[in-house]
PDB file of N, CA and C in Angstrom:
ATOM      1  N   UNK A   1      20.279 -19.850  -9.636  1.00  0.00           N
ATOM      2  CA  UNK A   1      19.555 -20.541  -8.595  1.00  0.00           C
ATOM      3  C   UNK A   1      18.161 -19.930  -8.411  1.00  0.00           C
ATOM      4  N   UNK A   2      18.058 -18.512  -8.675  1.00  0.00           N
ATOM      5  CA  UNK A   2      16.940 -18.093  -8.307  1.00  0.00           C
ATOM      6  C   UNK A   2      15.998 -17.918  -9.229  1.00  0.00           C
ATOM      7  N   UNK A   3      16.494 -18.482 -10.364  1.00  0.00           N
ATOM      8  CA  UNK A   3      15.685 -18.885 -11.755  1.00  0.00           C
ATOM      9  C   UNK A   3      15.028 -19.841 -11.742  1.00  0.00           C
ATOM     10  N   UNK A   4      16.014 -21.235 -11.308  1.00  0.00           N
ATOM     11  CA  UNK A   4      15.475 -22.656 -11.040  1.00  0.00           C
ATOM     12  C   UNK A   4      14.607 -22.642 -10.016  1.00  0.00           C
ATOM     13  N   UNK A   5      14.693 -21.890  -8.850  1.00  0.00           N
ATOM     14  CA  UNK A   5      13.573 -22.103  -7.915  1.00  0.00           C
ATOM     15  C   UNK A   5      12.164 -21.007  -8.597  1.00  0.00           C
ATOM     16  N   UNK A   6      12.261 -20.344  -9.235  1.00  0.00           N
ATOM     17  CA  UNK A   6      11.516 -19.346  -9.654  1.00  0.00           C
ATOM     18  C   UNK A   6      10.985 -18.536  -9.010  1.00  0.00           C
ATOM     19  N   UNK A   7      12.304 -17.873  -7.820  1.00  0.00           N
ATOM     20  CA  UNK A   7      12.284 -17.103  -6.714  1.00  0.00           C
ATOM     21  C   UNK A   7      11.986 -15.245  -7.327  1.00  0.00           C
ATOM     22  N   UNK A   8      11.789 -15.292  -9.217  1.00  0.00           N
ATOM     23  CA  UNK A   8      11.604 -14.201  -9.255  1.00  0.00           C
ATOM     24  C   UNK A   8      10.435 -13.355  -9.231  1.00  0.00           C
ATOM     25  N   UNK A   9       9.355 -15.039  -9.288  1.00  0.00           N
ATOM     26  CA  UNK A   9       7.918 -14.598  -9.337  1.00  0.00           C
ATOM     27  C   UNK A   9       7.283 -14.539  -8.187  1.00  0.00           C
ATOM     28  N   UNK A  10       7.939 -14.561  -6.993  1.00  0.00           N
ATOM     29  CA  UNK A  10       7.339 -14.278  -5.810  1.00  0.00           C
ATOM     30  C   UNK A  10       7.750 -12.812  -5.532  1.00  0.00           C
ATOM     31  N   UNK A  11       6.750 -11.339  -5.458  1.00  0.00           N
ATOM     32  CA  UNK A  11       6.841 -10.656  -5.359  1.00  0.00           C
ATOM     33  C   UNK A  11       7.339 -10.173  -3.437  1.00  0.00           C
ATOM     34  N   UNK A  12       8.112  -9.111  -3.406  1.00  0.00           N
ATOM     35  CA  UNK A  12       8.979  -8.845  -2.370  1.00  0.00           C
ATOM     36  C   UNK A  12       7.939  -8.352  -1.656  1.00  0.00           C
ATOM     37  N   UNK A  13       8.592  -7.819  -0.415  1.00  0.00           N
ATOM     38  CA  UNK A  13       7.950  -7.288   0.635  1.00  0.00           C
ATOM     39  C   UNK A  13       6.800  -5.957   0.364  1.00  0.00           C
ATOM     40  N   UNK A  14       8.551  -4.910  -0.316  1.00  0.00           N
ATOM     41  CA  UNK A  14       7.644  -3.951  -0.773  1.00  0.00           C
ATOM     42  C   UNK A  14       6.132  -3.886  -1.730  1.00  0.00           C
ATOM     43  N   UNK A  15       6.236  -4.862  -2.340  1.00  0.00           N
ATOM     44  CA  UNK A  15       5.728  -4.712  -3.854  1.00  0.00           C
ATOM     45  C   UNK A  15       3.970  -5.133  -2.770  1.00  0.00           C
ATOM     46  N   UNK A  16       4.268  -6.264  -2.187  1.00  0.00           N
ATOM     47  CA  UNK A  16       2.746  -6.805  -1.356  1.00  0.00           C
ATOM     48  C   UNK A  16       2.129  -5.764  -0.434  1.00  0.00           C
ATOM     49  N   UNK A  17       3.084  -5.151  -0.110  1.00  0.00           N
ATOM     50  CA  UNK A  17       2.306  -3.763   0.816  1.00  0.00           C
ATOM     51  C   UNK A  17       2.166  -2.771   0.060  1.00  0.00           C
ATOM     52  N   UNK A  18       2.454  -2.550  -1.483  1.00  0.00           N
ATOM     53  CA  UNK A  18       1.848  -1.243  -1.989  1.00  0.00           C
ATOM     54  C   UNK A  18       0.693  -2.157  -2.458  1.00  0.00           C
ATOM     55  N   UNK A  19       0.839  -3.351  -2.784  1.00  0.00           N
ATOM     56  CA  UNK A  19      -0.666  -3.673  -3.566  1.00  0.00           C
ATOM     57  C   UNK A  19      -1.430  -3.757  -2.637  1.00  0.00           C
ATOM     58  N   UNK A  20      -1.225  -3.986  -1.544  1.00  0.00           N
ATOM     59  CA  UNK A  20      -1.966  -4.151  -0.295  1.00  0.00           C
ATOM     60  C   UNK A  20      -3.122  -2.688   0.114  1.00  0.00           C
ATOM     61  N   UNK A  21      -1.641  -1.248  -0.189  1.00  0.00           N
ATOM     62  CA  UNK A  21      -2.436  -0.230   0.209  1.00  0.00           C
ATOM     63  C   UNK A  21      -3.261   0.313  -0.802  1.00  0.00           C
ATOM     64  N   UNK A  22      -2.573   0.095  -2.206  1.00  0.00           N
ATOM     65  CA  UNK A  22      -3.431   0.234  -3.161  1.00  0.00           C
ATOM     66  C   UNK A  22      -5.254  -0.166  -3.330  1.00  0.00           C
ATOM     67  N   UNK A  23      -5.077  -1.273  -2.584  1.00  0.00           N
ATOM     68  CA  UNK A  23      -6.775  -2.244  -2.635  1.00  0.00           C
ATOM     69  C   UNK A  23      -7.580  -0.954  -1.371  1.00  0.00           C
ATOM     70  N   UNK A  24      -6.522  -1.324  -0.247  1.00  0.00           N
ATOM     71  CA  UNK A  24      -7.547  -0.489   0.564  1.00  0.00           C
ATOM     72  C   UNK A  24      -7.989   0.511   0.419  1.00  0.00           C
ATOM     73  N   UNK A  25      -7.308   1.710  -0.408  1.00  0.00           N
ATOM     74  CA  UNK A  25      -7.336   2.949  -0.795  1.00  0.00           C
ATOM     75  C   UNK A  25      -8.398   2.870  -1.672  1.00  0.00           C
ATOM     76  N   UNK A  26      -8.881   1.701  -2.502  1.00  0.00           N
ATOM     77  CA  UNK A  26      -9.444   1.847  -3.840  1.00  0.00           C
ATOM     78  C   UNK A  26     -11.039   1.557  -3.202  1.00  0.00           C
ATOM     79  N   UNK A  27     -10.953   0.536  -1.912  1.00  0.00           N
ATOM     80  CA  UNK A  27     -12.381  -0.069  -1.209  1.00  0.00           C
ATOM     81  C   UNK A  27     -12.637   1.736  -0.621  1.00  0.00           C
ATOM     82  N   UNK A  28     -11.995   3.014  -0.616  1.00  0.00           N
ATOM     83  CA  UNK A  28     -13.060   3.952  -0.178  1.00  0.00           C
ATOM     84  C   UNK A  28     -12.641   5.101  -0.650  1.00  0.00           C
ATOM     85  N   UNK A  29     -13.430   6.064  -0.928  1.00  0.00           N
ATOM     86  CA  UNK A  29     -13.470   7.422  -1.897  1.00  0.00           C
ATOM     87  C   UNK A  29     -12.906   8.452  -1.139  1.00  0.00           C
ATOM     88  N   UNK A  30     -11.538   8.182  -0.771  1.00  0.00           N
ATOM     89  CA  UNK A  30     -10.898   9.356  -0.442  1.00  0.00           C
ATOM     90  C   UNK A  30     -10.470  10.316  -1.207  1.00  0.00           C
ATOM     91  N   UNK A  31     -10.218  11.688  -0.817  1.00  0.00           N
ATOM     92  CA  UNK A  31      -9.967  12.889  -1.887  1.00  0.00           C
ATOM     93  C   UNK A  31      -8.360  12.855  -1.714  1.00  0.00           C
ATOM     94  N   UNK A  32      -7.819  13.387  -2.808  1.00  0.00           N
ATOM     95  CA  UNK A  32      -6.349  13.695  -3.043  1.00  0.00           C
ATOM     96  C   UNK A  32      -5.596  14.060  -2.279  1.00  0.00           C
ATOM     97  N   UNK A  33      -5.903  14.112  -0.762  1.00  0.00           N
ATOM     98  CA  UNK A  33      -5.080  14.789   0.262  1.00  0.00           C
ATOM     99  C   UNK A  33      -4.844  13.841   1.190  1.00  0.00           C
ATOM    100  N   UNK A  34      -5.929  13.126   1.332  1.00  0.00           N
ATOM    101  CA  UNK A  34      -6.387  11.723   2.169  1.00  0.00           C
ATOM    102  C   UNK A  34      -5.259  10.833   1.123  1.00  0.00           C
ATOM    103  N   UNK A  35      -5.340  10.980   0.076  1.00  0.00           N
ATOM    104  CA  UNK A  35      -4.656   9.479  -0.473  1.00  0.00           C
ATOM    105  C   UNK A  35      -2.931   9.712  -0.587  1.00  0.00           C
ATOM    106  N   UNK A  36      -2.753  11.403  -0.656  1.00  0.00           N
ATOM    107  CA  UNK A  36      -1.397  11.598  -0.614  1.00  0.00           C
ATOM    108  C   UNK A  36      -0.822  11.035   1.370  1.00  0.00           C
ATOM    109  N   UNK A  37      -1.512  11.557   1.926  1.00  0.00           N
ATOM    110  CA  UNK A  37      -1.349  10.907   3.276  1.00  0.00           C
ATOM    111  C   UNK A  37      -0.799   9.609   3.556  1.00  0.00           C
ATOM    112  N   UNK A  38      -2.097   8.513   2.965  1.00  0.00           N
ATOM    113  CA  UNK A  38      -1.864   7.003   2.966  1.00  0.00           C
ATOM    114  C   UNK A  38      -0.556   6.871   2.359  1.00  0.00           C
ATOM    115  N   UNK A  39      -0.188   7.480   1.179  1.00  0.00           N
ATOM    116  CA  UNK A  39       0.835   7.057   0.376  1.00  0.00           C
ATOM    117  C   UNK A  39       2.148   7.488   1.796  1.00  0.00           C
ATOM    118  N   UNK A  40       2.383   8.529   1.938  1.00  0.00           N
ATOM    119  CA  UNK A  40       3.210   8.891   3.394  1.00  0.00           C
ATOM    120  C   UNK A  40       2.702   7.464   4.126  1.00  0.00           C
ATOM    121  N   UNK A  41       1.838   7.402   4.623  1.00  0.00           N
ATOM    122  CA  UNK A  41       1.953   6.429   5.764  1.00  0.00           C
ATOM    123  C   UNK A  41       2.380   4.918   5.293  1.00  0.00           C
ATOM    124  N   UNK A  42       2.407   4.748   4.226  1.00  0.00           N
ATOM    125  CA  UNK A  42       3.106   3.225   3.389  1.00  0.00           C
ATOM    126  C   UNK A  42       4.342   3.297   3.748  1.00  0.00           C
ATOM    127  N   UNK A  43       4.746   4.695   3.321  1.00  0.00           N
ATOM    128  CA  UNK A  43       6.588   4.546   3.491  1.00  0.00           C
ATOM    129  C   UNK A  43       6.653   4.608   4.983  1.00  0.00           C
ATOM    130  N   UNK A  44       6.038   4.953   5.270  1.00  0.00           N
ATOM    131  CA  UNK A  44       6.846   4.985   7.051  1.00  0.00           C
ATOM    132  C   UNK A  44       6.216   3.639   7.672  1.00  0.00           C
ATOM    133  N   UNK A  45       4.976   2.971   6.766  1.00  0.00           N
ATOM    134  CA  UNK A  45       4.969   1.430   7.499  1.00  0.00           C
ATOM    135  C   UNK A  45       6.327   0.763   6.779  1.00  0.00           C
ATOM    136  N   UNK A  46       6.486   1.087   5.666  1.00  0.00           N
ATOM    137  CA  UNK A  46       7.668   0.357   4.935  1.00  0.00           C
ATOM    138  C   UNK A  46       8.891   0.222   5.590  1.00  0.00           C
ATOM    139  N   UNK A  47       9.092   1.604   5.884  1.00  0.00           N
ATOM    140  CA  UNK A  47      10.236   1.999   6.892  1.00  0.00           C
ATOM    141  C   UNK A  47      10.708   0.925   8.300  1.00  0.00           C
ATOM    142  N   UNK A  48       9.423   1.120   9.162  1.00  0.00           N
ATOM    143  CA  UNK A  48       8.746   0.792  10.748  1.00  0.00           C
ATOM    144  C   UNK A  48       8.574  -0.693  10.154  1.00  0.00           C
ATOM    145  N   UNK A  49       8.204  -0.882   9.434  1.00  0.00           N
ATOM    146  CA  UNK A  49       7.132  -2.512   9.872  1.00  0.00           C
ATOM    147  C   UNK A  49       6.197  -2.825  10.315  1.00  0.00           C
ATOM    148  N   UNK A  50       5.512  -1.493  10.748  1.00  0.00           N
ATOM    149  CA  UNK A  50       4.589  -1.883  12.167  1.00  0.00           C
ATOM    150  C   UNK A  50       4.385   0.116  11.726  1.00  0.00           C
ATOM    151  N   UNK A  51       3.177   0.091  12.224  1.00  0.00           N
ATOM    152  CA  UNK A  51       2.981   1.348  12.455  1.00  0.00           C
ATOM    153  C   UNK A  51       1.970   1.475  13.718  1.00  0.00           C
ATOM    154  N   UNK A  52       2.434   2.770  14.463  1.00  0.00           N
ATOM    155  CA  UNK A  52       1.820   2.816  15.904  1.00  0.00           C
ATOM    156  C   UNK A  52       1.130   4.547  15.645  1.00  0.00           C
ATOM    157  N   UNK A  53      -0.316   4.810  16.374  1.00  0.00           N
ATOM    158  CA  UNK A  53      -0.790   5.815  16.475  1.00  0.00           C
ATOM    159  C   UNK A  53       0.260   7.255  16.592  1.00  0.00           C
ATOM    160  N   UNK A  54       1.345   7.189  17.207  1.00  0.00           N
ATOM    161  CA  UNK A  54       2.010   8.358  17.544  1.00  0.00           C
ATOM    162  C   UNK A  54       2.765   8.567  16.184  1.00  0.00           C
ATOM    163  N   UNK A  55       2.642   7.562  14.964  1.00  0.00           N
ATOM    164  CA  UNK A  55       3.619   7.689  13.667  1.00  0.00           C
ATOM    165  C   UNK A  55       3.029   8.518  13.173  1.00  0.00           C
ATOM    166  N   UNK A  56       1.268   8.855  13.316  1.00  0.00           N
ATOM    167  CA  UNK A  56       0.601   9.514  12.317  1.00  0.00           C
ATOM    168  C   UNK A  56       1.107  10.708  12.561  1.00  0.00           C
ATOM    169  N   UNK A  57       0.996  11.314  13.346  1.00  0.00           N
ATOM    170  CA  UNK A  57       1.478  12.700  14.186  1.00  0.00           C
ATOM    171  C   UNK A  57       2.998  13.480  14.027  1.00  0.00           C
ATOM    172  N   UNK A  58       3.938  12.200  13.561  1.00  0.00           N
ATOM    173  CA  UNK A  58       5.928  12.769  13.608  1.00  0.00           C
ATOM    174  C   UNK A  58       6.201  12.393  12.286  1.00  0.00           C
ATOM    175  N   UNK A  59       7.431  12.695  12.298  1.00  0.00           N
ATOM    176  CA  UNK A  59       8.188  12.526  11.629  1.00  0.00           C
ATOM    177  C   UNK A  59       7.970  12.767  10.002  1.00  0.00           C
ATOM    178  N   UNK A  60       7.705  12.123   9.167  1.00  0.00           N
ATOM    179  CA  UNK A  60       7.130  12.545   7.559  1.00  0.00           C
ATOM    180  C   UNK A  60       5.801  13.039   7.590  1.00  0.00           C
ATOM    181  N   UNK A  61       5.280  12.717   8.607  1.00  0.00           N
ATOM    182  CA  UNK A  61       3.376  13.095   8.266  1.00  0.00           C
ATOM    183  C   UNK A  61       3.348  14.082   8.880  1.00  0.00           C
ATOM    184  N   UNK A  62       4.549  14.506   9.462  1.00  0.00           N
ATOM    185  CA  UNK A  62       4.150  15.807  10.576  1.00  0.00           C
ATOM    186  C   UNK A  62       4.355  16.653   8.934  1.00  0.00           C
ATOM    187  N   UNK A  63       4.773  16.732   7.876  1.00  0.00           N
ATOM    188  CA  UNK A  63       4.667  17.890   6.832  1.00  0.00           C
ATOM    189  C   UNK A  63       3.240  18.199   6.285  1.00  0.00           C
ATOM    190  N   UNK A  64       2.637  17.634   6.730  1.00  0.00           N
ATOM    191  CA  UNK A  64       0.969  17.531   6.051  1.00  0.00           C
ATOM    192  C   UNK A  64       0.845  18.554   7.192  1.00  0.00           C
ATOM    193  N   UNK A  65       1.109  19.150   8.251  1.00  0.00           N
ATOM    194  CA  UNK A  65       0.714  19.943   8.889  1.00  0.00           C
ATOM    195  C   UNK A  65      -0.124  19.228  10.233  1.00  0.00           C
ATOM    196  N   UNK A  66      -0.086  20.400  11.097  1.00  0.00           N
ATOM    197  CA  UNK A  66      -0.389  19.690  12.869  1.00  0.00           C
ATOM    198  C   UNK A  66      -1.626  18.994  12.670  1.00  0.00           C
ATOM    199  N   UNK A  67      -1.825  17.823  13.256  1.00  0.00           N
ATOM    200  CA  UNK A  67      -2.395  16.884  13.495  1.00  0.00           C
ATOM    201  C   UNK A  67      -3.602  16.517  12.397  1.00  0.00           C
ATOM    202  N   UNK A  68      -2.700  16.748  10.956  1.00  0.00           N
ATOM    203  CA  UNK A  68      -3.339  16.793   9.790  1.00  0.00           C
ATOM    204  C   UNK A  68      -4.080  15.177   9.495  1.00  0.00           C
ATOM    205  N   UNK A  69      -3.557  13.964  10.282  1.00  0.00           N
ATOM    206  CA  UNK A  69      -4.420  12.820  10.449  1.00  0.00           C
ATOM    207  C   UNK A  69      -5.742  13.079  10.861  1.00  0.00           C
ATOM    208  N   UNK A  70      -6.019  13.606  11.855  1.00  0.00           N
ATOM    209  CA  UNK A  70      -7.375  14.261  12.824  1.00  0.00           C
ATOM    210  C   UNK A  70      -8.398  15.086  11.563  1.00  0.00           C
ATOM    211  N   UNK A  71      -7.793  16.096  10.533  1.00  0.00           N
ATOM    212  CA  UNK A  71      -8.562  16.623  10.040  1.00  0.00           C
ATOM    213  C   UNK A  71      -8.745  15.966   8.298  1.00  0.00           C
ATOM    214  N   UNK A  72      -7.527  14.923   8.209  1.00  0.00           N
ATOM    215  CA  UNK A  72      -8.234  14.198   7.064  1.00  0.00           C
ATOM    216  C   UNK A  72      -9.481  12.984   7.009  1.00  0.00           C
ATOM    217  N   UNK A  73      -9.063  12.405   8.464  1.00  0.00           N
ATOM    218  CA  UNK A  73      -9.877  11.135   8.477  1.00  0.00           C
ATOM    219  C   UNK A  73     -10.344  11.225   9.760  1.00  0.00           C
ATOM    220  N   UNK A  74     -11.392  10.512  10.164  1.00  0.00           N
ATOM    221  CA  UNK A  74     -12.428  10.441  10.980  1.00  0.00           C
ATOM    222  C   UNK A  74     -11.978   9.160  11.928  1.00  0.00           C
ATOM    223  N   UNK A  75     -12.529   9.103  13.173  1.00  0.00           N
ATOM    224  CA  UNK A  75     -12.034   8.442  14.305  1.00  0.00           C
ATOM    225  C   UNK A  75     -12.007   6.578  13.510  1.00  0.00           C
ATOM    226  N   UNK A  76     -12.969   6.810  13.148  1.00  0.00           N
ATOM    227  CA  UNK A  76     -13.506   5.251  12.944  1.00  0.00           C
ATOM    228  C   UNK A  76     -12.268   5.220  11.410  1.00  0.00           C
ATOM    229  N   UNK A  77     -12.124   6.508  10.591  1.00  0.00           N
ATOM    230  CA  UNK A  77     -11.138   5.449   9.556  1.00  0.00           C
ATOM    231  C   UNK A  77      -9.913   5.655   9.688  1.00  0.00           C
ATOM    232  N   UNK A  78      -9.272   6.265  10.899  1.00  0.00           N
ATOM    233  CA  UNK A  78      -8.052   6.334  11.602  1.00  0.00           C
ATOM    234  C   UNK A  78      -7.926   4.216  12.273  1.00  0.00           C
ATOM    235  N   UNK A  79      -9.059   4.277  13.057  1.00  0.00           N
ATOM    236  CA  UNK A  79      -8.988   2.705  13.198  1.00  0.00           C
ATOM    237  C   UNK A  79      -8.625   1.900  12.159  1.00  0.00           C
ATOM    238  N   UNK A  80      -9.626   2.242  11.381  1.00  0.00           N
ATOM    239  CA  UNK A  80      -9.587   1.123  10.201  1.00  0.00           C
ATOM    240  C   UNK A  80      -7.749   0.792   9.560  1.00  0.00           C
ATOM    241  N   UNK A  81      -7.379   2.328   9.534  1.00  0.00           N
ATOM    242  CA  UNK A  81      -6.427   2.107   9.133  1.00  0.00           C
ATOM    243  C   UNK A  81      -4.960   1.206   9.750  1.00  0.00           C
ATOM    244  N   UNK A  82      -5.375   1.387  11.005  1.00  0.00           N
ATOM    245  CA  UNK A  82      -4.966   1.000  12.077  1.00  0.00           C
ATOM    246  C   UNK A  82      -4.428  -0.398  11.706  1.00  0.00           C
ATOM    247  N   UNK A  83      -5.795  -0.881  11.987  1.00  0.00           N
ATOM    248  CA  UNK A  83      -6.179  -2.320  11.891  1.00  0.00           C
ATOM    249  C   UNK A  83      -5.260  -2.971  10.637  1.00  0.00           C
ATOM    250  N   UNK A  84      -6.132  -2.297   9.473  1.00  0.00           N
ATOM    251  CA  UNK A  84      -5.371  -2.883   8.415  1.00  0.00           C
ATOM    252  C   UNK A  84      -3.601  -2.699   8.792  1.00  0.00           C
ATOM    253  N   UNK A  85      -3.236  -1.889   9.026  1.00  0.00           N
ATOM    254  CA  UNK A  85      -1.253  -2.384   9.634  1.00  0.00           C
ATOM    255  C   UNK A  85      -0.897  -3.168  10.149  1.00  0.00           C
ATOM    256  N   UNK A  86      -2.075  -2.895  11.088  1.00  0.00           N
ATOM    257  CA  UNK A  86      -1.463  -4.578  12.229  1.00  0.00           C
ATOM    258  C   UNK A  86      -1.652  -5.563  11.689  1.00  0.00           C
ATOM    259  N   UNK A  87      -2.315  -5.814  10.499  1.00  0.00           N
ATOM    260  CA  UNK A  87      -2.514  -7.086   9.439  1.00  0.00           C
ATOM    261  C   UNK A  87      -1.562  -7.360   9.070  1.00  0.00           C
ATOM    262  N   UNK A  88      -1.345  -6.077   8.132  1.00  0.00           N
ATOM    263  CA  UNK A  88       0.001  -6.456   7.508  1.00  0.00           C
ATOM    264  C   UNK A  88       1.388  -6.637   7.745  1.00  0.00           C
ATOM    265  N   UNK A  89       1.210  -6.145   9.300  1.00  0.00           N
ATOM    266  CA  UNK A  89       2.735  -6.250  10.365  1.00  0.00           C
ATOM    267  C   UNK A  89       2.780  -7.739  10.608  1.00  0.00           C
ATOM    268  N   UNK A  90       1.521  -8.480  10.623  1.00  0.00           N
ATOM    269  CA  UNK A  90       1.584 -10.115  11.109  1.00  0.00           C
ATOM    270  C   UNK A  90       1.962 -10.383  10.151  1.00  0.00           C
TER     271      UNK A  90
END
């Protein structure tokens, strides 16, 4: 059935939110610490669905060390990043 509808070429949930974070990651020149981060924060949007300011701070990202969001990225690309979730949560 899922041949005939050709339900295999519509890529899943996961697959649209890594290509998703992949693009954004690629639109700005973050260094290897910044991008290991994002990659953490995919799985825990993956996880969540939705990601909220207090995610950056607990749980998996708390291993990057205390309030290691604050000293990778800057107010304005903490937003950005923001933003782009709540995109992809709609």
């Amino acid at each position: 059935m899922r041949h005939l509808l050709d339900l295999d070429a519509i890529p899943d949930y996961d697959e649209v939110v890594k290509r998703q974070f992949e693009e954004f990651i690629a639109k700005h020149q973050y260094n290897a610490n910044q991008i290991n981060f994002l990659r953490a924060v995919q799985s825990v949007f993956l996880q969540k669905r939705r990601l909220e300011v207090a995610d950056l701070y607990e749980g998996a990202l708390a291993r990057f060390g205390k309030n290691a969001v604050d000293r990778f990225f800057s107010e304005d690309e903490v937003d950005d990043l923001l933003v782009f979730t709540e995109l992809l949560a709609a």
